[in-house]
Protein backbone atom coordinates (compact mmCIF):
# COMPACT_ATOMS: atom_id res chain seq x y z
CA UNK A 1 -36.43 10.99 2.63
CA UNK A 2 -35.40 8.34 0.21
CA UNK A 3 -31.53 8.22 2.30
CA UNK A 4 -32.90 8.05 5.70
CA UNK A 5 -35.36 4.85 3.94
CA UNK A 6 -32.94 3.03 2.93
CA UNK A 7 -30.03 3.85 5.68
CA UNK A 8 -29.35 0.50 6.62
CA UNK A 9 -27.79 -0.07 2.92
CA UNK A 10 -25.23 2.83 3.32
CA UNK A 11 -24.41 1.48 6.74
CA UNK A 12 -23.16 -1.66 5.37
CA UNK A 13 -21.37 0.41 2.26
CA UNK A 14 -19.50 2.15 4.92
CA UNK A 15 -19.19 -0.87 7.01
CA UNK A 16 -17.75 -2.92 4.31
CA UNK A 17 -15.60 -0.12 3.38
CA UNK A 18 -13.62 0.64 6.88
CA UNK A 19 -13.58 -3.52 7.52
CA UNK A 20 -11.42 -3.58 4.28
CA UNK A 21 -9.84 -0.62 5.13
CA UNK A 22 -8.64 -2.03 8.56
CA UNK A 23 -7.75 -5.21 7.25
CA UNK A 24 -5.56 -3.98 4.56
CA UNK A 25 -3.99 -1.32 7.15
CA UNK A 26 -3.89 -4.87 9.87
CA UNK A 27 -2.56 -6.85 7.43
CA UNK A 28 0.19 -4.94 4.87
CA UNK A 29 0.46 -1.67 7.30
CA UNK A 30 1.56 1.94 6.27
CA UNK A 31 4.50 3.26 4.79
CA UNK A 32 5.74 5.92 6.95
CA UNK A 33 8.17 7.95 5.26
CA UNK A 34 11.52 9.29 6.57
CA UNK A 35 9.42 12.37 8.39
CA UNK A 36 8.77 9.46 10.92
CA UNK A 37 10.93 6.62 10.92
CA UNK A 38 14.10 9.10 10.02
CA UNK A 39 16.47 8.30 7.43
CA UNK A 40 17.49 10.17 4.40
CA UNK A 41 15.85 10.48 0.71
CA UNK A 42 17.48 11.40 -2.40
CA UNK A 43 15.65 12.41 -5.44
CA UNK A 44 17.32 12.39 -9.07
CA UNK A 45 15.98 13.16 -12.19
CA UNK A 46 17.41 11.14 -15.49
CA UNK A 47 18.12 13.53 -18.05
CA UNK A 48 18.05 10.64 -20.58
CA UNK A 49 16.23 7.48 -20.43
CA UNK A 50 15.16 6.35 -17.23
CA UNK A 51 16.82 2.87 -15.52
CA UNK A 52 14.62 0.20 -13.55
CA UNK A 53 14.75 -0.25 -9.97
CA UNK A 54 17.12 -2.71 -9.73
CA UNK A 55 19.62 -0.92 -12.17
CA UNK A 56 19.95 1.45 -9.31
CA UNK A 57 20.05 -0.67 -6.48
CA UNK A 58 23.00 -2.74 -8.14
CA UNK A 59 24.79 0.85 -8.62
CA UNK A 60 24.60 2.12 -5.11
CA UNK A 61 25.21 -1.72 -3.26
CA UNK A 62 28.92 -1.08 -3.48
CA UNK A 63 28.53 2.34 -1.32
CA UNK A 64 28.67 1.04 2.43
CA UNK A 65 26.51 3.56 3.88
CA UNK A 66 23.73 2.46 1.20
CA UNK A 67 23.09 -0.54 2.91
CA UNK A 68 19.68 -1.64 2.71
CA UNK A 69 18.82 1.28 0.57
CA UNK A 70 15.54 1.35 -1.49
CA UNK A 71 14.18 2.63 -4.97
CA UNK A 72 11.14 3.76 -5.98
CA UNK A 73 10.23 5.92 -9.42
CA UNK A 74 8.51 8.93 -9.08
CA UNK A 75 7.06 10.94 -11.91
CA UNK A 76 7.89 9.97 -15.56
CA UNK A 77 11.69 10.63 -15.16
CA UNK A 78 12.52 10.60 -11.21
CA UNK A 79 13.65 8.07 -9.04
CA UNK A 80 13.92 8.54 -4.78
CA UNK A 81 16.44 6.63 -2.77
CA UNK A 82 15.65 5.84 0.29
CA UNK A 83 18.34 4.78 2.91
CA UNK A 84 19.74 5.22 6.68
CA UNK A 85 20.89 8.82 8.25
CA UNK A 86 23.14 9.65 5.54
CA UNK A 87 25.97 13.70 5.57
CA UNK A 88 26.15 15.74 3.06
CA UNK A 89 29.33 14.36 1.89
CA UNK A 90 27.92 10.66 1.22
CA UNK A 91 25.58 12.44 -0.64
CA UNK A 92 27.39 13.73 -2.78
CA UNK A 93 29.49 10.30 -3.03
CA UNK A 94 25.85 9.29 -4.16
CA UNK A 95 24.98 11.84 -6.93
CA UNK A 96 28.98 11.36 -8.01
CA UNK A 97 28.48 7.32 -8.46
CA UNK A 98 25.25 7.87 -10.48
CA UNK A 99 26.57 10.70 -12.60
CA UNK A 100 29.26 7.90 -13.65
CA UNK A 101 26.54 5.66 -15.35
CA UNK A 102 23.58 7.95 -16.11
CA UNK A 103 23.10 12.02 -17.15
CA UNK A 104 20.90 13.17 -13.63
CA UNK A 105 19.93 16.45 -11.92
CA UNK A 106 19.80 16.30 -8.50
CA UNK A 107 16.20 17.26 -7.39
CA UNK A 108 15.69 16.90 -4.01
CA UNK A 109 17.64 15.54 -0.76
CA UNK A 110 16.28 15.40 2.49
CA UNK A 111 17.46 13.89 6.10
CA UNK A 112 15.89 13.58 9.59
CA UNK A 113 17.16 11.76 12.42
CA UNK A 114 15.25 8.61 14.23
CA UNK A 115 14.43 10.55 17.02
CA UNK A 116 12.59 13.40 15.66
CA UNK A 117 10.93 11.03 13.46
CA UNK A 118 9.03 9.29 16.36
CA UNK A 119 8.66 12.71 18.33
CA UNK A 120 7.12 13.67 14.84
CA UNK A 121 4.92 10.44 15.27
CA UNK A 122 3.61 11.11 18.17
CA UNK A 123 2.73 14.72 18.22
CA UNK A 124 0.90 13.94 14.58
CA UNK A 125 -1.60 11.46 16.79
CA UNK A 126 -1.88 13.95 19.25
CA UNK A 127 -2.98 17.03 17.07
CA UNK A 128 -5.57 14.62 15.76
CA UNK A 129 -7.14 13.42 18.94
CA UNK A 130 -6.77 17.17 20.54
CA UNK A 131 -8.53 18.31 17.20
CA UNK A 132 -11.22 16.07 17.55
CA UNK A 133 -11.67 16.95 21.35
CA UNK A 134 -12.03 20.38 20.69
CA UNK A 135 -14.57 19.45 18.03
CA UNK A 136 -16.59 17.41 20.12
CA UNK A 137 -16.91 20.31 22.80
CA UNK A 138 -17.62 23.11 19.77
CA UNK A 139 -20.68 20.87 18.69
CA UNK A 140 -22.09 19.98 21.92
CA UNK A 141 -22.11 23.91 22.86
CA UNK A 142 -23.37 25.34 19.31
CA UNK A 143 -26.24 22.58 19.68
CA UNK A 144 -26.95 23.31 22.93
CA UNK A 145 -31.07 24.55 21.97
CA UNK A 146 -31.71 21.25 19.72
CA UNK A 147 -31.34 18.70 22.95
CA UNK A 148 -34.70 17.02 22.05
CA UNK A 149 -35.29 14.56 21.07
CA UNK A 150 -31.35 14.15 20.47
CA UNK A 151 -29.13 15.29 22.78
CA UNK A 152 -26.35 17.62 21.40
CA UNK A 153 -23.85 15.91 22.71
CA UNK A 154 -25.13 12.90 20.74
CA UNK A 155 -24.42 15.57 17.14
CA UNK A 156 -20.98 15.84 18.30
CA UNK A 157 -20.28 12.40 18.80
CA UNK A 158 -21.77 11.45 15.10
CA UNK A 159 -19.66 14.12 13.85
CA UNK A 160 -16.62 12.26 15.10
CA UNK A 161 -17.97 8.76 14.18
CA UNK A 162 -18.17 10.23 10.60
CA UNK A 163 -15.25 11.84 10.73
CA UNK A 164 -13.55 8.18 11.90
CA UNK A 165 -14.87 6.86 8.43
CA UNK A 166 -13.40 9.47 6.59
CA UNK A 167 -9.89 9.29 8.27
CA UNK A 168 -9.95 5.50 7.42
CA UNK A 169 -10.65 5.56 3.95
CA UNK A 170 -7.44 7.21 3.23
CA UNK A 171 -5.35 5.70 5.45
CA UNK A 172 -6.48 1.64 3.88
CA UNK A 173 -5.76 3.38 0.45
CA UNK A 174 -2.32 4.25 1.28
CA UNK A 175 -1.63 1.40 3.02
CA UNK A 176 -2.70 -0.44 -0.43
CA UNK A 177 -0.43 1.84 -2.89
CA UNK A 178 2.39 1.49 0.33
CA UNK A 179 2.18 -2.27 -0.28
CA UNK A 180 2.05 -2.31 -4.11
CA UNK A 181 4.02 0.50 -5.23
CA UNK A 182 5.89 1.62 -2.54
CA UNK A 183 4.05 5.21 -1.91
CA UNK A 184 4.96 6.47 1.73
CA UNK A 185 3.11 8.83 3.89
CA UNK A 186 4.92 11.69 5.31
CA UNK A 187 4.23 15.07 7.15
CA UNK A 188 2.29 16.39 4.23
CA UNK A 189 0.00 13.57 4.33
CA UNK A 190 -0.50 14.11 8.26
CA UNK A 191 -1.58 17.60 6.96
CA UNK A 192 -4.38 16.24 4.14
CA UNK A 193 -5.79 14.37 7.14
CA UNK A 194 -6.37 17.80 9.59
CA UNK A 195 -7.55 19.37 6.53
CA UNK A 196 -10.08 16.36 5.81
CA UNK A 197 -10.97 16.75 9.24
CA UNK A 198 -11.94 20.20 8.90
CA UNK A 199 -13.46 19.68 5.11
CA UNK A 200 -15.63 16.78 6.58
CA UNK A 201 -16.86 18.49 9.76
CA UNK A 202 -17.93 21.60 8.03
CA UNK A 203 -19.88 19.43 5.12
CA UNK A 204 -21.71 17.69 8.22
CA UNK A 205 -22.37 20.43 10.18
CA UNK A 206 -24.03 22.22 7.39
CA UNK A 207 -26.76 19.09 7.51
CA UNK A 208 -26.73 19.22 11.33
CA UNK A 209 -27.43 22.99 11.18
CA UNK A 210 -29.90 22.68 8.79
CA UNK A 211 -31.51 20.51 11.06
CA UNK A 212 -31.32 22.97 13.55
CA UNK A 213 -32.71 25.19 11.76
CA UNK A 214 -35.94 23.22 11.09
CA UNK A 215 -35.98 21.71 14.69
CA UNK A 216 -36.12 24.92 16.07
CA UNK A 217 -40.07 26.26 15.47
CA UNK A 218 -41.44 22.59 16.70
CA UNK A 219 -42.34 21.96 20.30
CA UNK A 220 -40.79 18.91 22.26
CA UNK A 221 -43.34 16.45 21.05
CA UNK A 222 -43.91 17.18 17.49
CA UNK A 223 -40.22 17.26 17.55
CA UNK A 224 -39.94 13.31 18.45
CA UNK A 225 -42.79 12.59 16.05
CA UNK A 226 -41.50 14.28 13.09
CA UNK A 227 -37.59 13.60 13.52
CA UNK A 228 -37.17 11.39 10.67
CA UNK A 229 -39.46 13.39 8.20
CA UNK A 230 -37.00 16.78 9.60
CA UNK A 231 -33.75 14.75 9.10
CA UNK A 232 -34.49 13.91 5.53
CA UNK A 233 -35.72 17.38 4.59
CA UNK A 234 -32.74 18.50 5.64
CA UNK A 235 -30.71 16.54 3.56
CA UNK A 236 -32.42 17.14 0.49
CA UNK A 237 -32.35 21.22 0.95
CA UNK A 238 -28.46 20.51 1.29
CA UNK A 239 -27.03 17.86 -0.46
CA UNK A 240 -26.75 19.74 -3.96
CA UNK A 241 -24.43 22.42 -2.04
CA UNK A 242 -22.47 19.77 -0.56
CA UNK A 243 -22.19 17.51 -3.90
CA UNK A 244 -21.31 21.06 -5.96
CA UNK A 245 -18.91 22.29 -3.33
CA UNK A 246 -16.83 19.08 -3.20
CA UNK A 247 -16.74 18.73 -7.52
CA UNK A 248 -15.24 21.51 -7.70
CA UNK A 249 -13.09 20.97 -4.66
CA UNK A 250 -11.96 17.62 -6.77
CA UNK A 251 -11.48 19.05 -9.80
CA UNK A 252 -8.52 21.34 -7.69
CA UNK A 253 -7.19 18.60 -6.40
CA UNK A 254 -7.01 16.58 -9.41
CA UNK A 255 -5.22 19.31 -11.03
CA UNK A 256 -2.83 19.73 -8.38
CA UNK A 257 -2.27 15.97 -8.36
CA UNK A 258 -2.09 15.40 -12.21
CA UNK A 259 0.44 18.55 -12.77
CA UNK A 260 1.51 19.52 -9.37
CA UNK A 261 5.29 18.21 -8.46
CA UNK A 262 5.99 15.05 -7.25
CA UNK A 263 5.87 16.31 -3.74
CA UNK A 264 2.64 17.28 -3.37
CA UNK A 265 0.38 14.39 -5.15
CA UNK A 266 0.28 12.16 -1.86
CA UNK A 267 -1.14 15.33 -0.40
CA UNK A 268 -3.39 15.77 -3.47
CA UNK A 269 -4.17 12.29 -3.40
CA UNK A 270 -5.10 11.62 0.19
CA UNK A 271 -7.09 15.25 -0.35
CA UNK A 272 -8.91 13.57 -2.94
CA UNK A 273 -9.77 10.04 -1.13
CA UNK A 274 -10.92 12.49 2.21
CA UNK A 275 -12.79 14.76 0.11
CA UNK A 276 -15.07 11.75 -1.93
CA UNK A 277 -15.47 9.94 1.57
CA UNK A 278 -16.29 13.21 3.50
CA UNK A 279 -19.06 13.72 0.72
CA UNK A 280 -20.50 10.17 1.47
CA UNK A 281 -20.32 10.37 5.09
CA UNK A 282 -21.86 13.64 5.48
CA UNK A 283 -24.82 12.82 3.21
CA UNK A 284 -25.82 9.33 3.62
CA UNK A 285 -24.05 8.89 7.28
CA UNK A 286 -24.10 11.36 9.97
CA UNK A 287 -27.45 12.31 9.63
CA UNK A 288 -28.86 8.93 9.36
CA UNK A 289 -27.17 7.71 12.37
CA UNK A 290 -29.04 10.51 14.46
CA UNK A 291 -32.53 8.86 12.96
CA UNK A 292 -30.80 5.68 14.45
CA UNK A 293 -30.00 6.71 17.46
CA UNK A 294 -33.25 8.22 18.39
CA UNK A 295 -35.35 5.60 17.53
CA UNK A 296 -33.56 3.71 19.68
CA UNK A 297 -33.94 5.47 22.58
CA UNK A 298 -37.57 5.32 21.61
CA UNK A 299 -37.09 1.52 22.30
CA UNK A 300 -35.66 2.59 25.45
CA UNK A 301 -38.06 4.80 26.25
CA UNK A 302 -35.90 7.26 26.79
């Protein structure tokens, strides 16, 4: 009962959390990667030791189709170049110029034209919104007995509010590490956001169904009398499960981001900011906001 008591404090956790959030993704913006802005990327690994940033940039000036190219390290020995639509001949102008100054293996090159990259864009966004749609419309229907004395509609609705907080989390965070160390989202991280979608709604909807569950035996008016006493009994027969479930989901992920390849730690990473905020929301969020929202139809007198 002790999270429903003091609700209002996570409310302004979270609040303060996605206003930061927004104002860093307002304010610096994201990254988007060459997935959606097209472009090519070169990776490179030095054999020997490693130059800096500008080094590199100084190298590949005098190639005309690296105009306006950028550098970033990645890993302990990597480096990706970043830079306009580039063949595979230029390419291999590329890997020939920095084989003239520096011992490298070529690890990764990858090119996708402007075009696709905002048809990518835009189908991302809609897989998202059609996702949460179909969500929205699941909920309502497998809630469709517990309509007193919150309408199931009203679950699915919470679901996607909390769902909101956890898609925002991630998305300030990498607009942070975009801004201060250059990290870019791509399709992968479009990916760790449907599957935070699905991690978060299912760690919810365990609370919800446990409420359900304990809703069910109660008539209509003990039902609005005991709400808040049903809501935190809930919570506490099922926050352990969700608290075990996603430590050893993180410990996965951390894995995967500490010795995976360089490739797959933004997905690790934004797994890992989705899972810890998914966690939060589900316990000290969702189910608080339906205490909030019926005793505000109380004021109603709804």
């Amino acid at each position: 009962m002790w999270i429903i008591k003091q609700r209002k404090i996570f409310y302004i956790i979270s609040s303060i959390l996605v206003g930061l959030s927004l104002i860093t993704i307002a304010t610096t913006g994201i990254k988007f990667g060459i997935d959606f802005t097209g472009g090519s990327l070169v990776e490179v690994a030095f054999l020997e030791d490693r130059p800096t940033n500008q080094d590199i940039v100084s190298l590949v000036s005098g190639l005309e189709f690296m105009e306006g190219a950028s550098v970033r390290e990645s890993g302990d020995i990597s480096m990706v170049i970043r830079s306009k639509e580039i063949t595979n001949l230029q390419k291999d102008e590329l890997i020939q110029t920095l084989e003239g100054s520096y011992t490298i293996e070529e690890e990764r090159f990858s090119t996708i034209g402007p075009s696709l990259g905002a048809e990518l864009k835009t189908k991302s966004i809609m897989a998202v919104l059609l996702a949460l749609f179909l969500i929205v419309l699941f909920i309502a229907f497998a809630f469709r007995h517990v309509s007193k004395p919150v309408s199931s509609g009203k679950y699915g609705m919470i679901t996607v509010v909390a769902f909101l907080h956890d898609l925002i989390l991630p998305l300030g965070v990498f607009a942070l590490l975009g801004y201060f160390f250059g990290i870019e989202v791509d399709s992968l991280f479009v990916t760790a956001l449907l599957v935070i979608l699905g991690y978060s709604i299912n760690d919810t909807i365990v609370v919800f169904d446990r409420i359900r569950e304990n809703l069910l035996p109660l008539n209509d008016e003990t039902k609005k009398k005991r709400f808040e006493e049903v809501v935190g009994k809930s919570i506490e027969e099922t926050y352990a499960r969700s608290i075990n479930t996603s430590l050893t989901t993180l410990l996965a992920l951390t894995a995967l981001y500490l010795f995976g390849g360089a490739t797959t730690q933004t997905f690790a990473l934004a797994l890992i900011v989705g899972v810890i905020a998914g966690t939060y929301s589900s316990i000290f969020l969702a189910s608080a906001l339906l205490v909030t929202v019926k005793k505000r139809q109380d004021k109603k007198g709804m």
